[in-house]
N, C-alpha and C. Protein backbone atom coordinates (compact mmCIF):
# COMPACT_ATOMS: atom_id res chain seq x y z
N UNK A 1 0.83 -1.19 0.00
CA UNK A 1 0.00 0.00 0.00
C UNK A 1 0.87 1.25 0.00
N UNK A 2 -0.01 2.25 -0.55
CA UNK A 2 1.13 3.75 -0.94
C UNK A 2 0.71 4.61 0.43
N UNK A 3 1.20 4.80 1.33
CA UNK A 3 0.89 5.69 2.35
C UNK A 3 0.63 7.16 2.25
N UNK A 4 1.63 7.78 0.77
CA UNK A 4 2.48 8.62 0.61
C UNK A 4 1.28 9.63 1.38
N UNK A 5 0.24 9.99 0.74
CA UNK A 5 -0.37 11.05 1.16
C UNK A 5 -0.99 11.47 2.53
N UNK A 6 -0.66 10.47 3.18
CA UNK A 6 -1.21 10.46 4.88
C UNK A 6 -0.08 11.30 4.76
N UNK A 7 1.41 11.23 4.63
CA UNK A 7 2.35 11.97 5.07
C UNK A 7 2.84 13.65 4.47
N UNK A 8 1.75 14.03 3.66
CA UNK A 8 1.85 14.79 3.21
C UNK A 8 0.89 15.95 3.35
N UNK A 9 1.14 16.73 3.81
CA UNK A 9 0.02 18.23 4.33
C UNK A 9 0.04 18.88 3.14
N UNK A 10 -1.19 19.72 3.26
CA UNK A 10 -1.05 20.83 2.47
C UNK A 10 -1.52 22.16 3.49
N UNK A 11 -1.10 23.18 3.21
CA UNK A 11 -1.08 24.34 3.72
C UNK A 11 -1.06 25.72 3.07
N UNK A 12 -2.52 26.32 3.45
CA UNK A 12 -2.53 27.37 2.32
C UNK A 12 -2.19 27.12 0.65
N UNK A 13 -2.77 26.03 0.49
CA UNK A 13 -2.77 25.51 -1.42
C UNK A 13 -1.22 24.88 -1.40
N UNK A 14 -0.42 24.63 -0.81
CA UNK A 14 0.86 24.30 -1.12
C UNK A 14 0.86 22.72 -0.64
N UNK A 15 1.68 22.27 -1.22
CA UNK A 15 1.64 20.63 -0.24
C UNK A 15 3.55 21.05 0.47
N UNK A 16 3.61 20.81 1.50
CA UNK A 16 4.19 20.36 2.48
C UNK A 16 4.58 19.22 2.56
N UNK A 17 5.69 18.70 2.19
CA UNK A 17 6.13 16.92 1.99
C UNK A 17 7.11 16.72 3.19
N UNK A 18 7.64 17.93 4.24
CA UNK A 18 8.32 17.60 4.82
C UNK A 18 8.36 16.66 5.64
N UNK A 19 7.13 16.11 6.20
CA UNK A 19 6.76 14.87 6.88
C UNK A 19 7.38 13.65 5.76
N UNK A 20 6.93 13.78 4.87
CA UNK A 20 7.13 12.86 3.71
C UNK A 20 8.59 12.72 4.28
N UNK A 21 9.67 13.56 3.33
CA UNK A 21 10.99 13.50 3.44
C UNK A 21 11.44 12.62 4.76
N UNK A 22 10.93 12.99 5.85
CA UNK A 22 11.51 12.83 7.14
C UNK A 22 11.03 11.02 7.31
N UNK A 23 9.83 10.93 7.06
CA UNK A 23 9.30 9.44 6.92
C UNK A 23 10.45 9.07 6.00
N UNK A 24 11.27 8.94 5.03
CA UNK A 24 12.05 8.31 4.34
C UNK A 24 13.21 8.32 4.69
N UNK A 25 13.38 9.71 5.29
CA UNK A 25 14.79 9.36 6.33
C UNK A 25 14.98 8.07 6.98
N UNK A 26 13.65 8.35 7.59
CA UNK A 26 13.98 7.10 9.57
C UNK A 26 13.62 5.70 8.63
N UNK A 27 12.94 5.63 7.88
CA UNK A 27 12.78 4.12 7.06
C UNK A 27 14.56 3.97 6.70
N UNK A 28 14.89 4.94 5.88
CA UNK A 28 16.05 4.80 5.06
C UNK A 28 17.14 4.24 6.23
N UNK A 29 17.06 4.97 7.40
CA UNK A 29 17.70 4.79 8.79
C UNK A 29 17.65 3.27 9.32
N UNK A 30 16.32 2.81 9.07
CA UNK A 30 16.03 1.64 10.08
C UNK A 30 16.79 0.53 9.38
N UNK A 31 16.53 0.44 7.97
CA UNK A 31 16.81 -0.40 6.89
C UNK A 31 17.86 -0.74 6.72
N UNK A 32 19.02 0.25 6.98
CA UNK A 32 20.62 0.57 6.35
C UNK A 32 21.24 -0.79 7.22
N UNK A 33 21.75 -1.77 6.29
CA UNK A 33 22.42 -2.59 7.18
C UNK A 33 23.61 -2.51 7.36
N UNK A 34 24.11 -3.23 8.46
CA UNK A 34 25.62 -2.49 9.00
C UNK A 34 26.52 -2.89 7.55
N UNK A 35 26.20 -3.82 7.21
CA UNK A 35 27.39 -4.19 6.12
C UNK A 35 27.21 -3.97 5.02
N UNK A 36 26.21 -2.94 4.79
CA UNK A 36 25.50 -2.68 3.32
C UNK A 36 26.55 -0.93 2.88
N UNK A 37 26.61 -0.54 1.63
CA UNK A 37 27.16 0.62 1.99
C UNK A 37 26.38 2.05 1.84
N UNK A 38 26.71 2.98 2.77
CA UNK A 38 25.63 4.51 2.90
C UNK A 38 26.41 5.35 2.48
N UNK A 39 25.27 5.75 1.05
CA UNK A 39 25.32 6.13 0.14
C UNK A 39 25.41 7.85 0.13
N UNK A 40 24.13 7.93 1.64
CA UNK A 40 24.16 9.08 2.06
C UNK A 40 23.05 9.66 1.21
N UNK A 41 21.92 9.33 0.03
CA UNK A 41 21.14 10.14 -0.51
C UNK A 41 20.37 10.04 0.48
N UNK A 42 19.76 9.19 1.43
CA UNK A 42 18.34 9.55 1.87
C UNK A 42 18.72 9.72 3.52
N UNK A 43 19.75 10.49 4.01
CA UNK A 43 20.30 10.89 4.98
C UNK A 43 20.45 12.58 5.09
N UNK A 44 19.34 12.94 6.17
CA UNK A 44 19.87 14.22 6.08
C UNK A 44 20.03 15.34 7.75
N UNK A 45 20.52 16.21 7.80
CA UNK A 45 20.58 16.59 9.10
C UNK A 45 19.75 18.03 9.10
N UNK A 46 18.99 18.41 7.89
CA UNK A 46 17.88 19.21 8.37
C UNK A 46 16.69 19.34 9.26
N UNK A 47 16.61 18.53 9.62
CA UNK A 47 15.27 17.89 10.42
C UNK A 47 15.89 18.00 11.94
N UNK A 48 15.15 19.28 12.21
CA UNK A 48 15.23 19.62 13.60
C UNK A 48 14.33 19.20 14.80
N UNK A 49 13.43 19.19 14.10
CA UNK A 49 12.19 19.44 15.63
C UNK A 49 11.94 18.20 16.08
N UNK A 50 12.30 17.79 17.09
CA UNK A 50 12.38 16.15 17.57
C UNK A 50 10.78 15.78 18.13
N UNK A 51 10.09 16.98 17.97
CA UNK A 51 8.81 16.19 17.70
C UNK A 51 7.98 15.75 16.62
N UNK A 52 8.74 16.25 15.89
CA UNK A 52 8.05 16.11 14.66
C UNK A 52 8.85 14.68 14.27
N UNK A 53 10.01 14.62 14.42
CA UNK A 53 10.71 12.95 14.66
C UNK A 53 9.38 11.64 14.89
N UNK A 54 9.08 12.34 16.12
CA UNK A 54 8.57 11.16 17.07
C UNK A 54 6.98 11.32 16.23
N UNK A 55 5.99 11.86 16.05
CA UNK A 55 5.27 12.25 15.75
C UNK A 55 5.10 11.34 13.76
N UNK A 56 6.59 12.01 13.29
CA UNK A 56 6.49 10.53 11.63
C UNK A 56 6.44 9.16 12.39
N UNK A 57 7.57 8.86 13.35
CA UNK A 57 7.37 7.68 13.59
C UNK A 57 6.69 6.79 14.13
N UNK A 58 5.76 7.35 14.76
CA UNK A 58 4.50 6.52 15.20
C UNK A 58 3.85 6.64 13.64
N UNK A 59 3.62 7.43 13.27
CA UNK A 59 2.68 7.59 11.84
C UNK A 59 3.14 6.38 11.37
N UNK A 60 4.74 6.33 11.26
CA UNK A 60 5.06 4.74 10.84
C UNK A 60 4.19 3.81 10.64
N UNK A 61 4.43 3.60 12.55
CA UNK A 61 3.98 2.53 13.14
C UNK A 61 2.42 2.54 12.70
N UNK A 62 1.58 3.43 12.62
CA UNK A 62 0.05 2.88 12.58
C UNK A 62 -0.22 2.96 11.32
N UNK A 63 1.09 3.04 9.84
CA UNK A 63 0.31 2.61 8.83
C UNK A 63 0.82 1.83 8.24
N UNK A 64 1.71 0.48 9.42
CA UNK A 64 1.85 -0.42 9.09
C UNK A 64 0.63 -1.14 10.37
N UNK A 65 0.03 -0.61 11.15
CA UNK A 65 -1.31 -1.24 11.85
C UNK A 65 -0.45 -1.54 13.05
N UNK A 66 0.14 -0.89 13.39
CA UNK A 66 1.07 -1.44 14.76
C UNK A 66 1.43 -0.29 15.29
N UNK A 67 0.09 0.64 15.55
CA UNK A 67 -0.20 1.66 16.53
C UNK A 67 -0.23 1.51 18.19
């Protein structure tokens, strides 16, 4: 299933993907195996607000149903 648009706001006519982005971070994060090599595209250190962290990652969790 495509989640994409749960993770995506819009605001004042604009869409807002930054949730998006950040959801592909922590996937990209969880996934990376130690012996695999990082590549570094879906790694980034813009993403400040550590609630907004916690906040994708439950989103994760409940749209894989493991809320």
């Amino acid at each position: 299933m495509d989640y994409k648009a749960d993770f995506i706001r819009c605001e004042d006519g604009a869409e807002d993907t930054e949730q998006y982005e950040l959801a592909k971070v922590l996937l990209a994060y969880i996934t990376s195996d130690v012996t695999g090599v990082n590549d570094g595209i879906h790694y980034t250190d813009e993403f400040l607000d550590e609630q907004m962290y916690r906040d994708t990652f439950e989103m994760i969790f409940r749209c894989m149903g493991q809320g």
